[in-house]
C-alpha atoms as a PDB file:
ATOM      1  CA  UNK A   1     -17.426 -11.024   2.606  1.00  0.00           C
ATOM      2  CA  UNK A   2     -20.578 -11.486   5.139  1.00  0.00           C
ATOM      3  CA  UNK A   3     -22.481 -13.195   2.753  1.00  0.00           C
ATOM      4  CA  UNK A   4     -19.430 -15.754   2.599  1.00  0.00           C
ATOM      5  CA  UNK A   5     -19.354 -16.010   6.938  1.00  0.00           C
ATOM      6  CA  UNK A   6     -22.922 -16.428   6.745  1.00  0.00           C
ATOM      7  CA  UNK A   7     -23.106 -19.053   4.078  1.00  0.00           C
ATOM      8  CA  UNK A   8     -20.289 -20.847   6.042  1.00  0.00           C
ATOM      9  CA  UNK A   9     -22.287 -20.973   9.242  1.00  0.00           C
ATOM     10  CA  UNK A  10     -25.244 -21.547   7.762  1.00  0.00           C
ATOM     11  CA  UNK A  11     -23.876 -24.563   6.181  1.00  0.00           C
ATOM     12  CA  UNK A  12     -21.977 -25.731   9.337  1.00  0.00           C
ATOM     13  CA  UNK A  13     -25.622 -25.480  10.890  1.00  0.00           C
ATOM     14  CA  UNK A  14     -26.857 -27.622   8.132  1.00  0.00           C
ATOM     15  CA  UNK A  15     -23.990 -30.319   8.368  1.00  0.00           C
ATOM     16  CA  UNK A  16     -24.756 -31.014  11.830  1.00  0.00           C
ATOM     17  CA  UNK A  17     -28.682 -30.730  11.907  1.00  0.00           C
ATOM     18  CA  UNK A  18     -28.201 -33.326   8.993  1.00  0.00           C
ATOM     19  CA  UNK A  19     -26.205 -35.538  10.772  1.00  0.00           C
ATOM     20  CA  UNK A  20     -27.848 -35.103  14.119  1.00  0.00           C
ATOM     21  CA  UNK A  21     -24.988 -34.210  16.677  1.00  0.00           C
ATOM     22  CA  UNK A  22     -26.563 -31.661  19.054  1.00  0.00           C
ATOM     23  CA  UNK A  23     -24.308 -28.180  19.011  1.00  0.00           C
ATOM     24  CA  UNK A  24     -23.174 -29.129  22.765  1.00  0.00           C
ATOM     25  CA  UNK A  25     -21.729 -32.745  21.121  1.00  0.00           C
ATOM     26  CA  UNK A  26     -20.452 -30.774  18.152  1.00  0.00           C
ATOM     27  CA  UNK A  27     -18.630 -28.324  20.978  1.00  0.00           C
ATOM     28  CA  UNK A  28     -17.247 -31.340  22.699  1.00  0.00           C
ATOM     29  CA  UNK A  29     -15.909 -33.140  19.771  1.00  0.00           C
ATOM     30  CA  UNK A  30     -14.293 -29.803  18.314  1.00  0.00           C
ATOM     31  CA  UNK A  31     -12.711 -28.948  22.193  1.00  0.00           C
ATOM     32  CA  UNK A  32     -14.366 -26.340  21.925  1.00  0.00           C
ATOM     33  CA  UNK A  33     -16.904 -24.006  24.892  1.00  0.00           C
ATOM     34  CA  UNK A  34     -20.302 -24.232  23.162  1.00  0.00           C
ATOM     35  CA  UNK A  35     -20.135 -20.633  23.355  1.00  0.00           C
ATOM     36  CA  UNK A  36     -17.644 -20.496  20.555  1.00  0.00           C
ATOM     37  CA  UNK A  37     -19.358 -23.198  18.979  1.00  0.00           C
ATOM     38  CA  UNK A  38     -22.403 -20.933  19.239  1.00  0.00           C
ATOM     39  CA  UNK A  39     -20.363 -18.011  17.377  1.00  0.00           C
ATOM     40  CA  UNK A  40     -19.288 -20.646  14.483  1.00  0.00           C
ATOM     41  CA  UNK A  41     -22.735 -21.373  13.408  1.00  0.00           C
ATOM     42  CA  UNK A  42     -24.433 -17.797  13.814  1.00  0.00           C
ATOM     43  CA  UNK A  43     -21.632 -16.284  11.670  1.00  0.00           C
ATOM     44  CA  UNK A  44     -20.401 -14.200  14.903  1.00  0.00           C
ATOM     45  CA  UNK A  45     -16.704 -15.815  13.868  1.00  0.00           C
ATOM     46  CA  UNK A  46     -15.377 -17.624  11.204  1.00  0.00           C
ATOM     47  CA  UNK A  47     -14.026 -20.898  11.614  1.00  0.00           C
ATOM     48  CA  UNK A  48     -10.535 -21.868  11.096  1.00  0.00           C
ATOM     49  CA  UNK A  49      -9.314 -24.458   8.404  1.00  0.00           C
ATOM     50  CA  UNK A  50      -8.685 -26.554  10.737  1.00  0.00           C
ATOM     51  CA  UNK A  51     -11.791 -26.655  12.721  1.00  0.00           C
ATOM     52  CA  UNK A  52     -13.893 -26.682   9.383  1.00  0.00           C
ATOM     53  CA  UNK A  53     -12.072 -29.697   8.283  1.00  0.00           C
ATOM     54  CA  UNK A  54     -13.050 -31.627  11.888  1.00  0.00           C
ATOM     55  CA  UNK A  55     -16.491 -30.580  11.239  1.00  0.00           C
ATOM     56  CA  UNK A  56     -16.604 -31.891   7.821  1.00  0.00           C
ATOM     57  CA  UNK A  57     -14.754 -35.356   9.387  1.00  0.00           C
ATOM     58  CA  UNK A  58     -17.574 -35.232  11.750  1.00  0.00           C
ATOM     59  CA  UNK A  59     -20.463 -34.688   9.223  1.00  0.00           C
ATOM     60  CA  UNK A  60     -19.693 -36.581   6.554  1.00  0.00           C
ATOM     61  CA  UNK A  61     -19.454 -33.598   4.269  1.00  0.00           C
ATOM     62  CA  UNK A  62     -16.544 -32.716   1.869  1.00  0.00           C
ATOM     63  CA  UNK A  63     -14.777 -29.877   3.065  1.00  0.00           C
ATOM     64  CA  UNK A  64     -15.658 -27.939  -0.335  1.00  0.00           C
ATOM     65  CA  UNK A  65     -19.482 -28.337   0.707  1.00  0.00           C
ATOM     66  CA  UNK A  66     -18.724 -25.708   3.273  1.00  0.00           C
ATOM     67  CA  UNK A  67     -17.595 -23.142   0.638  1.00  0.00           C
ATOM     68  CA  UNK A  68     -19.200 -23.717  -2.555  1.00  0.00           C
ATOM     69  CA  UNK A  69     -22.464 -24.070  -3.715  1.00  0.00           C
ATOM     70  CA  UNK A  70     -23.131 -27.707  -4.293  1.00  0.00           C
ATOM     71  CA  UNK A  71     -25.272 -30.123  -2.271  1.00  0.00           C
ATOM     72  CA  UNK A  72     -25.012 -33.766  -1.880  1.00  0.00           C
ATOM     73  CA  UNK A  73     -27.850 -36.413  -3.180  1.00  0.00           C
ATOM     74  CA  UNK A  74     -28.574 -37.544   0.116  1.00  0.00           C
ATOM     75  CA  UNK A  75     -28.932 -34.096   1.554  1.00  0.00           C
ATOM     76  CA  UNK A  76     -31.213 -32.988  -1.484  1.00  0.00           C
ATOM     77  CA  UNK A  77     -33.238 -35.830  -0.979  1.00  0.00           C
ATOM     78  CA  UNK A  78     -33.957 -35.221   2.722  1.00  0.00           C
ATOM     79  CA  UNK A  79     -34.639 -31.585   1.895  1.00  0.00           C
ATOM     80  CA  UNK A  80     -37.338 -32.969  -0.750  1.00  0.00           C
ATOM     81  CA  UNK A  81     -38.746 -35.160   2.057  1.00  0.00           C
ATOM     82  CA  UNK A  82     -39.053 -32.776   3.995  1.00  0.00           C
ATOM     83  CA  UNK A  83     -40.443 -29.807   1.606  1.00  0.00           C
ATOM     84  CA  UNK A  84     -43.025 -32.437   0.218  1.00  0.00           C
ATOM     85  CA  UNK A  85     -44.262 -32.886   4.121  1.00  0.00           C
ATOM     86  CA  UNK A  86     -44.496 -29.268   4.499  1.00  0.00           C
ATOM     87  CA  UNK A  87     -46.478 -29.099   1.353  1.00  0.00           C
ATOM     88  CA  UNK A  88     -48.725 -32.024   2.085  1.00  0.00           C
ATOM     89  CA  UNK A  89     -49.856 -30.050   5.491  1.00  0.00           C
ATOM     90  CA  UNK A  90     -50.641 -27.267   3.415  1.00  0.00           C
ATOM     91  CA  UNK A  91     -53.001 -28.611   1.243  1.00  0.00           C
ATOM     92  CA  UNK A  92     -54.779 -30.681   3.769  1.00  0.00           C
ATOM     93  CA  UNK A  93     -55.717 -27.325   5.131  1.00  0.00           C
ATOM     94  CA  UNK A  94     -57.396 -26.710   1.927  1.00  0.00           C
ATOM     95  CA  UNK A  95     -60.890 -27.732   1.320  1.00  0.00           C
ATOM     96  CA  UNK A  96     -62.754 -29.743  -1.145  1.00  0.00           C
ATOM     97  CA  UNK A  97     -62.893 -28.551  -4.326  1.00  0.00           C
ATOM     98  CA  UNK A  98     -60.076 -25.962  -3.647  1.00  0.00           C
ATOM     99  CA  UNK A  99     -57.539 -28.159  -2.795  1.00  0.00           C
ATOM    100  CA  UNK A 100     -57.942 -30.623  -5.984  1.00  0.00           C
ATOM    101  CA  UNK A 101     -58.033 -27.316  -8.190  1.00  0.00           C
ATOM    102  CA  UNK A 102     -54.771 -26.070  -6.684  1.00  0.00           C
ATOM    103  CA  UNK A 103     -53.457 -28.853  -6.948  1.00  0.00           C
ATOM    104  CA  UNK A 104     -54.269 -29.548 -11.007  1.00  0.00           C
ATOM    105  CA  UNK A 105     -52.863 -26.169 -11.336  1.00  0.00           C
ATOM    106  CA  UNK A 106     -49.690 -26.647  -9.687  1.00  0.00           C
ATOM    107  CA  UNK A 107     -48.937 -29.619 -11.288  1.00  0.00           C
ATOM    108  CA  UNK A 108     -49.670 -28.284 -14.962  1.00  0.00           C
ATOM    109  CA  UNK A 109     -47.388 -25.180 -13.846  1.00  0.00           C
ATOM    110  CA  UNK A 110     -44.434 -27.865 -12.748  1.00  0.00           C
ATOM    111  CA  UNK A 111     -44.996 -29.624 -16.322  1.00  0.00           C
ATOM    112  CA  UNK A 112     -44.329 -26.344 -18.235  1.00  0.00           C
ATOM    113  CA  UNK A 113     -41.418 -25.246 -16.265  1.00  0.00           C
ATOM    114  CA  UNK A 114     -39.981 -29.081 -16.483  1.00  0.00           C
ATOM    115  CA  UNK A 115     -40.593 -28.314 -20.526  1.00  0.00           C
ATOM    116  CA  UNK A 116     -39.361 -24.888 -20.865  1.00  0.00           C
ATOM    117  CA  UNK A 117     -35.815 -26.587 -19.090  1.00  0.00           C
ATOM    118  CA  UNK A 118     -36.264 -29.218 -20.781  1.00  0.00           C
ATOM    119  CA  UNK A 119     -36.065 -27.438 -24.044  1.00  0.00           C
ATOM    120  CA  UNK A 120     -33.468 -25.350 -22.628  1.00  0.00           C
ATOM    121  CA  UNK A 121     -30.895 -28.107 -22.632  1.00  0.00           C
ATOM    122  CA  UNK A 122     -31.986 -29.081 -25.700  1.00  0.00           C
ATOM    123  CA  UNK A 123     -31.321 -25.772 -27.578  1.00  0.00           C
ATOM    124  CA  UNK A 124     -27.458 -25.980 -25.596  1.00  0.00           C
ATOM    125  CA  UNK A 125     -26.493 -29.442 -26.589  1.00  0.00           C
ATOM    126  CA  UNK A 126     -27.893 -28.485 -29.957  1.00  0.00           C
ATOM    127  CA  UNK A 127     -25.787 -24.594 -29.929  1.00  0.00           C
ATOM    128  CA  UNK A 128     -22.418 -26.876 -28.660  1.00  0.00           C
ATOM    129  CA  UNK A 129     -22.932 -29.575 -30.737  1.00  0.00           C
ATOM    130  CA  UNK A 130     -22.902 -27.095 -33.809  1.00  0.00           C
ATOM    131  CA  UNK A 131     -19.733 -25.828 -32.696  1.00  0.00           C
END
């Protein structure tokens, strides 16, 4: 059951990082002391229904977001922005011929994983189909 709080509040976190509402707005639109606001997003409480659904009104994100395990295109693509910046700094801390090596070698590892899925979904269409 903490894993669930903590997935919650981690999510209401993400919600309004994503959307940009500073946690003493997000207090103020929910009537709320930031205090308790606080509490929401480190897990310290859980949020009611009710106060989950105005923060999903205020984000932008389905209510079900909150819960379950899904994440929306928009979000995944700012979460690849961001990753590939992150990535990019990383490597142009690397030097010369180091970097271009690394790099060759983590994009032939990426092609064998994207194969190995590939053929993954293959072999389950192909299993269901046969059913």
């Amino acid at each position: 059951m903490e894993q669930v709080k903590t997935w919650i509040a981690q999510r209401i976190k993400d919600a309004r990082e994503w959307k940009g509402i500073s946690q003493v707005a997000m207090a103020k639109h929910l009537d709320v002391a930031r205090q308790t606001y606080l509490d929401l997003e480190s897990g310290k409480t859980e949020p009611r229904i009710s106060t989950l659904v105005k923060i999903a009104e205020l984000t932008g994100q389905p209510l079900g977001w909150f819960v379950f395990d899904i994440q929306r295109p928009e979000m995944q693509q700012e979460q690849l922005k961001a990753e590939l910046i992150q990535l990019s700094a990383l490597y142009e801390q690397l030097a010369e011929p180091l970097r271009s090596q690394m790099l060759a070698c983590h994009i032939n590892q990426l092609k064998v994983v994207l194969e190995h899925l590939d053929g993954d979904r293959e072999n389950k269409a192909a299993s269901e189909a046969a059913l």
